[in-house]
Protein backbone atom coordinates (compact mmCIF):
# COMPACT_ATOMS: atom_id res chain seq x y z
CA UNK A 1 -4.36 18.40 -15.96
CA UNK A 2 -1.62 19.34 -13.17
CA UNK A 3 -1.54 17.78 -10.34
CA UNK A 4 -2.22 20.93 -8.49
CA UNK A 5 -5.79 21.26 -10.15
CA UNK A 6 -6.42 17.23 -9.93
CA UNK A 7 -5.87 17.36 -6.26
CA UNK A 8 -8.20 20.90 -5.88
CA UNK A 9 -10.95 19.14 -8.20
CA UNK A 10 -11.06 15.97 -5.95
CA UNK A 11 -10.97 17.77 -2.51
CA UNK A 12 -14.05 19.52 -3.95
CA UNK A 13 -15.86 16.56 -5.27
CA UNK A 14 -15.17 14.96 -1.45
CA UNK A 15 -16.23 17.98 0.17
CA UNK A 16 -19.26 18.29 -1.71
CA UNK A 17 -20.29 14.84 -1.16
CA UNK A 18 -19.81 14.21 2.50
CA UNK A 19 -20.43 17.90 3.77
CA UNK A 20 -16.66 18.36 5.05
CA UNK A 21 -15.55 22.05 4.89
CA UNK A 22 -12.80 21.95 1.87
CA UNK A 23 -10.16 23.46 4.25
CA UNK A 24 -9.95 20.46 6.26
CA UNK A 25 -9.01 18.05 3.38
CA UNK A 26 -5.38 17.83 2.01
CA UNK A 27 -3.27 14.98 0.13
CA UNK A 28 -2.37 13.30 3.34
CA UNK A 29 -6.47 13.58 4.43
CA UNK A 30 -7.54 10.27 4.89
CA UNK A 31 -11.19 8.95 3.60
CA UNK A 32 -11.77 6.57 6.12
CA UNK A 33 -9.96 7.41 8.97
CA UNK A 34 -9.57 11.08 9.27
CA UNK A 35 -13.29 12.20 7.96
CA UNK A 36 -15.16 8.93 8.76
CA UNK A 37 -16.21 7.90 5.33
CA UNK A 38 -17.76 4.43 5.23
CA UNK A 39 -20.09 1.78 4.00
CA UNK A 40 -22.66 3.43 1.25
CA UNK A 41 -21.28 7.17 1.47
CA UNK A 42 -18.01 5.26 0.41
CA UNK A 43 -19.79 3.62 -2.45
CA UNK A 44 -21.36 6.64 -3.67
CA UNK A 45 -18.04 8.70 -3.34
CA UNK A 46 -16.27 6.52 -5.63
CA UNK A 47 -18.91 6.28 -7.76
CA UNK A 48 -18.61 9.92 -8.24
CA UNK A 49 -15.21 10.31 -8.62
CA UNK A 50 -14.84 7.24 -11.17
CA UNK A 51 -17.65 8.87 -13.56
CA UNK A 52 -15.55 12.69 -12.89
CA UNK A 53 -12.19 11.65 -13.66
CA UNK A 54 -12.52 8.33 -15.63
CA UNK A 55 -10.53 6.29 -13.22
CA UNK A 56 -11.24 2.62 -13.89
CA UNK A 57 -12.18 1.19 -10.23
CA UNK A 58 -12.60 -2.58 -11.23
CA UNK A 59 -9.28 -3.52 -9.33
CA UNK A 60 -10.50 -1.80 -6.11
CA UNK A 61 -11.21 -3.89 -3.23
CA UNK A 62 -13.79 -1.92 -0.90
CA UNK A 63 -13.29 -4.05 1.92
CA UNK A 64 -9.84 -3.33 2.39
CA UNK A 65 -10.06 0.66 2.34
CA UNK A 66 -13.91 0.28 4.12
CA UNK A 67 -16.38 -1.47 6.37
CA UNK A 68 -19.81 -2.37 4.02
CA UNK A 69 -22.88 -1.36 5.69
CA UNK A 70 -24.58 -1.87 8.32
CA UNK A 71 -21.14 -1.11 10.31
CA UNK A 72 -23.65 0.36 13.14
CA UNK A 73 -24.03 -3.13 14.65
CA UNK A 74 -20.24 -3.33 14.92
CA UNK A 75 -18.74 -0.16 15.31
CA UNK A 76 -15.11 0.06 15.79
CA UNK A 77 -13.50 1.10 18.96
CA UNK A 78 -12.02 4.83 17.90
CA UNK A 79 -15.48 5.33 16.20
CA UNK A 80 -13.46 5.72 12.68
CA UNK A 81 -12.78 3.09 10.25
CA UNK A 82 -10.51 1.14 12.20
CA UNK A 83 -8.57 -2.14 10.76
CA UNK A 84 -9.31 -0.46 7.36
CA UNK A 85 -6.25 0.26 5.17
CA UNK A 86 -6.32 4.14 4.97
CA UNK A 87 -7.49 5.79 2.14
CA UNK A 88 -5.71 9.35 1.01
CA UNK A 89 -6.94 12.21 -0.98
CA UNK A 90 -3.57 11.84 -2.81
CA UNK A 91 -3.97 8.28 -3.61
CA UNK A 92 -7.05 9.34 -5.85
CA UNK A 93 -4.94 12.10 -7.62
CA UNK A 94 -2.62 9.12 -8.11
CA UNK A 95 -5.24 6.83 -9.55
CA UNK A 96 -6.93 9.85 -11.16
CA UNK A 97 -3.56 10.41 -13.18
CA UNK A 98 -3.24 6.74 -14.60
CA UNK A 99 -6.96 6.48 -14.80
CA UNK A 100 -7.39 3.44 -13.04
CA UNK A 101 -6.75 2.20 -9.69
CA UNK A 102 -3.48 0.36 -8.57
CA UNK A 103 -2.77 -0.76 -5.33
CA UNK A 104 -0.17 2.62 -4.82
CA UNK A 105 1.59 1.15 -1.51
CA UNK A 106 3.10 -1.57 -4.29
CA UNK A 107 4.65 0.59 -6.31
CA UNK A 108 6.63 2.17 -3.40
CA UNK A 109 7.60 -0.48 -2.19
């Protein structure tokens, strides 16, 4: 599958899932930062995605793209997921493509 269609598939599944209007995600939209997904919506997100497009999560370390729940009794100061890696659309079209999760940033480095 292009990348094109990947990308338009996962924005959907996302947009589905946490109610966001599809025009405001993009490549560069971030999960956790930019549309405030956190704690169990994260979970079940990812859940989705890794049964959709077969992408092997078992390298993926929640805690370091989001807050576990209950992040109510310690919100952040911006009210997003701050002190969170962020998490882009495009690094799941990434991960989607290899069909397993790397840690992306590594390999750009």
């Amino acid at each position: 599958m292009p990348d094109a269609d990947l990308e338009e598939w996962i924005i959907k599944l996302i947009a589905d899932a946490s109610g966001v209007d599809p025009e405001r995600i993009s490549a560069d939209t971030s999960l956790n930062r930019d549309l405030g997904i956190d704690g169990d919506d994260a979970t079940e997100l990812l859940s989705l995605y890794s049964e959709a497009f077969g992408v092997d999560l078992s390298e993926f370390r929640f805690s370091q793209y989001f807050r576990d729940e209950p992040h109510l009794f310690n919100p952040s100061p911006s009210g997003r997921s701050s002190g969170v890696t962020p998490i882009t659309v495009g690094d799941l079209v990434d991960a989607a493509r290899l069909k397993k999760w790397a840690e992306i940033r590594e390999w750009i480095a």
